[in-house]
N, C-alpha and C. Protein backbone atom coordinates (compact mmCIF):
# COMPACT_ATOMS: atom_id res chain seq x y z
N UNK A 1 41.50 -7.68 4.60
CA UNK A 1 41.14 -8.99 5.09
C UNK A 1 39.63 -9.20 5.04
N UNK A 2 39.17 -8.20 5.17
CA UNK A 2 37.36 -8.18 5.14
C UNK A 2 36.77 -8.69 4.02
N UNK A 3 37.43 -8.16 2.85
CA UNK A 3 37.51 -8.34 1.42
C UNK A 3 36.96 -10.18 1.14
N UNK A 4 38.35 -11.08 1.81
CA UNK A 4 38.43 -11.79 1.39
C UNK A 4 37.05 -12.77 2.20
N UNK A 5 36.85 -12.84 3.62
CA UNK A 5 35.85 -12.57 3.75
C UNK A 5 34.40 -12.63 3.10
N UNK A 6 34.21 -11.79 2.49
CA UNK A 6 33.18 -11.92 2.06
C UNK A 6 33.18 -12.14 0.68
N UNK A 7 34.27 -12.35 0.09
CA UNK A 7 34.50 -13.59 -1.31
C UNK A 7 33.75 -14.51 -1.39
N UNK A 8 34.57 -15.20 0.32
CA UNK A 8 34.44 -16.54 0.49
C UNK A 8 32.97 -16.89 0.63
N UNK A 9 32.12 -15.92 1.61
CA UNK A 9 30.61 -16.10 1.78
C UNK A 9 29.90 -15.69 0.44
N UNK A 10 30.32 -15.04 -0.42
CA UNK A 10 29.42 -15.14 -2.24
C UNK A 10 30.09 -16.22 -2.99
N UNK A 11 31.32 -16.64 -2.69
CA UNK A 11 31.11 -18.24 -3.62
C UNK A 11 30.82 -19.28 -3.27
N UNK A 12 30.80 -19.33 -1.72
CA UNK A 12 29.95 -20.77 -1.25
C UNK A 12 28.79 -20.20 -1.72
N UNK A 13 27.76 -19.40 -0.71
CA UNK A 13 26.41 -18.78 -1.49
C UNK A 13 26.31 -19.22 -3.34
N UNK A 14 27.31 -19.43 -4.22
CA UNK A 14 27.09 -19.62 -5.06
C UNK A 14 26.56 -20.65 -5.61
N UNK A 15 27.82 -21.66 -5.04
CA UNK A 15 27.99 -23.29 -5.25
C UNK A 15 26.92 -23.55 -4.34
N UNK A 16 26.28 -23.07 -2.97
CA UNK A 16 25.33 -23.59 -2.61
C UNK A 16 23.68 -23.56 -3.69
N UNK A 17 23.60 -22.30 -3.85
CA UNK A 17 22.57 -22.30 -4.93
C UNK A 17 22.66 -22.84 -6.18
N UNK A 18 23.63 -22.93 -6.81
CA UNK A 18 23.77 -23.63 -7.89
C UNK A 18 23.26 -25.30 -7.74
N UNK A 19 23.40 -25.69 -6.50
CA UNK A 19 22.57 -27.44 -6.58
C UNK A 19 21.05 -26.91 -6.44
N UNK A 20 20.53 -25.97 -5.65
CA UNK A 20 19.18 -25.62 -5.61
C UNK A 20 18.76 -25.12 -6.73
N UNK A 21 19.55 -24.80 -7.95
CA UNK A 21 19.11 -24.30 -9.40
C UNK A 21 18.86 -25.74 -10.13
N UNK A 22 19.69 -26.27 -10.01
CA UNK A 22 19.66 -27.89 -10.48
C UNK A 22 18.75 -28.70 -10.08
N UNK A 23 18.28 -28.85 -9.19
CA UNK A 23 17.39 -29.27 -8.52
C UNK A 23 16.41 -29.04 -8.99
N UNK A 24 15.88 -27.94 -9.12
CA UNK A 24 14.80 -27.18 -9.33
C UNK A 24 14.53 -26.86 -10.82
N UNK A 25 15.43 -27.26 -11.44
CA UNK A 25 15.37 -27.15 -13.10
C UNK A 25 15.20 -26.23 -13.82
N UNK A 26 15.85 -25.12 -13.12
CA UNK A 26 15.30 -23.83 -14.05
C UNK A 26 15.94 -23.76 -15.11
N UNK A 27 15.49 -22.65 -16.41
CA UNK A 27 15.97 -22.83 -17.31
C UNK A 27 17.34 -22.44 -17.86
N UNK A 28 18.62 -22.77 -18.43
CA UNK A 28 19.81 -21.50 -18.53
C UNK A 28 19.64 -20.88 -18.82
N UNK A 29 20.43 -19.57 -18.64
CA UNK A 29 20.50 -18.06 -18.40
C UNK A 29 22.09 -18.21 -19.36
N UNK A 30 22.15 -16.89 -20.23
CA UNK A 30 23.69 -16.50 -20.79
C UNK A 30 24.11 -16.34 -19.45
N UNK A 31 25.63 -16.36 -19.77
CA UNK A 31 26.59 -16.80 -18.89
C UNK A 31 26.96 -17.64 -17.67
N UNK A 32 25.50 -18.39 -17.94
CA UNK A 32 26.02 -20.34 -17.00
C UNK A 32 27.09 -20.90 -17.91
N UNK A 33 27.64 -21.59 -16.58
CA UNK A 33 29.22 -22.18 -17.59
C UNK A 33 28.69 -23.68 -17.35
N UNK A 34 28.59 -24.57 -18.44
CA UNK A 34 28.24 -25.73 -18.68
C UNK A 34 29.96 -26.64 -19.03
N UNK A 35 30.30 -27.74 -18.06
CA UNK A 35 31.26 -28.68 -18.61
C UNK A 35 31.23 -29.75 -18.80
N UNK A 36 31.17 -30.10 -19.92
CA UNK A 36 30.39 -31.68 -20.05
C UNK A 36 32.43 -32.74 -20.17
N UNK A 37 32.67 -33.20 -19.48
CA UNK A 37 33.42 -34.07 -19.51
C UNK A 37 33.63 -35.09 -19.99
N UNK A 38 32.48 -36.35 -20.12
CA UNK A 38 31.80 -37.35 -20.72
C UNK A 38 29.90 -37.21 -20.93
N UNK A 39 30.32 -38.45 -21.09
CA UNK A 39 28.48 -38.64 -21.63
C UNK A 39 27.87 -38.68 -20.54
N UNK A 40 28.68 -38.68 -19.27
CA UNK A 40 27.12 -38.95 -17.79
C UNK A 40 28.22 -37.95 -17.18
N UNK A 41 28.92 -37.66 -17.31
CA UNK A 41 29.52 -36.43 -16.44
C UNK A 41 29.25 -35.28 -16.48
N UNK A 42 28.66 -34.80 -15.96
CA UNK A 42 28.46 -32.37 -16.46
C UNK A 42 28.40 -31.74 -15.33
N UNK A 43 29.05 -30.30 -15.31
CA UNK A 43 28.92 -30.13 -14.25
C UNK A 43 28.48 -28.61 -15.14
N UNK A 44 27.27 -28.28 -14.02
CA UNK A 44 26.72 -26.68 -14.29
C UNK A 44 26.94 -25.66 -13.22
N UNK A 45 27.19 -24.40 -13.87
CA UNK A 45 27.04 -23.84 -12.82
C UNK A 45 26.49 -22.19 -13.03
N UNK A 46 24.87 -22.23 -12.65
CA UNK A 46 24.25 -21.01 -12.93
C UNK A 46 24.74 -19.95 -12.39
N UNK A 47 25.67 -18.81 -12.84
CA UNK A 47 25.97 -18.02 -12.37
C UNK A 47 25.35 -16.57 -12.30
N UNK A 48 24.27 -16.37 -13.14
CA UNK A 48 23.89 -15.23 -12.89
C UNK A 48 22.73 -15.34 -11.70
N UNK A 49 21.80 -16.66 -12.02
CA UNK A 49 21.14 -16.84 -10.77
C UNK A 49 21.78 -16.85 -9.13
N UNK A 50 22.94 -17.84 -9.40
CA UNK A 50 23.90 -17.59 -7.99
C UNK A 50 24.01 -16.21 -7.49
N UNK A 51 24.88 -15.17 -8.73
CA UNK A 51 24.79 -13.66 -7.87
C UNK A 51 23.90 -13.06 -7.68
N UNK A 52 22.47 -13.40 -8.20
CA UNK A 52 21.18 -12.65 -7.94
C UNK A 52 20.73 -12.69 -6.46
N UNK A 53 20.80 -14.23 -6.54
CA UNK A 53 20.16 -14.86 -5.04
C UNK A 53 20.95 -14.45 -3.92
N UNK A 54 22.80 -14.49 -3.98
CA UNK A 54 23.40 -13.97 -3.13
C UNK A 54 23.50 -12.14 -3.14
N UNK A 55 23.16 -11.63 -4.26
CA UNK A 55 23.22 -10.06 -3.99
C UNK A 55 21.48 -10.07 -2.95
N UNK A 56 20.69 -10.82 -2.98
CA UNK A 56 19.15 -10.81 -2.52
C UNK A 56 19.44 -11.05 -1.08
N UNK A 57 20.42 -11.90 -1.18
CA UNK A 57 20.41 -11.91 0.52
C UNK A 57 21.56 -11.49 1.26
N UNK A 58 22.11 -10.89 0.68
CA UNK A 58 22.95 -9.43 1.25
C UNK A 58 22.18 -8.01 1.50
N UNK A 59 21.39 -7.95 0.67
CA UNK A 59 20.15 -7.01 1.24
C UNK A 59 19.56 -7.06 2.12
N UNK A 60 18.95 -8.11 2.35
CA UNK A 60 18.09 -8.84 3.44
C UNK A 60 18.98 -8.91 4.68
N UNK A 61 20.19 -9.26 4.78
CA UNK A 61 20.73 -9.26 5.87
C UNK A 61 21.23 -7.62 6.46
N UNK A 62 21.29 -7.16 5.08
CA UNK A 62 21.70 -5.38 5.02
C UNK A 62 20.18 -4.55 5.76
N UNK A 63 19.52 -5.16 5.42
CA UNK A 63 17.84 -4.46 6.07
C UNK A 63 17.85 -4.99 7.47
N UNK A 64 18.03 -6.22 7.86
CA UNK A 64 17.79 -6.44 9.21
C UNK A 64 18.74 -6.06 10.01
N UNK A 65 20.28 -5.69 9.85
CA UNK A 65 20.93 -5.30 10.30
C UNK A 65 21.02 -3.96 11.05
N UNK A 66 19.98 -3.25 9.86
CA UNK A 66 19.78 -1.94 10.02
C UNK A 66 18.88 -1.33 11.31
């Protein structure tokens, strides 16, 4: 049950950073998944930045914990 847990807190963490990647305009990285639907529709989603930022602050919470 713990498992699932902390799924759930690295894919929000994901989808949360992924608008702060957008935002912020950084550049793509291999393996962002880009879906362009129409001509004004796309949806991105930086994934290696997402697990960086969420493995960064699993540390951080792993250090203060400590």
């Amino acid at each position: 049950m713990r498992w699932l847990i902390y799924l759930v807190v690295i894919l929000a963490g994901m989808l949360l950073f992924s608008q702060v990647v957008v935002l912020i305009g950084l550049d793509d990285m291999p393996g962002d998944i880009t879906y362009k639907a129409s001509e004004t529709w796309t949806i991105h989603i930086p994934v290696l930045y997402s697990l960086g930022a969420v493995a960064l602050a699993g540390l951080i919470f792993w250090a203060v914990k400590r």
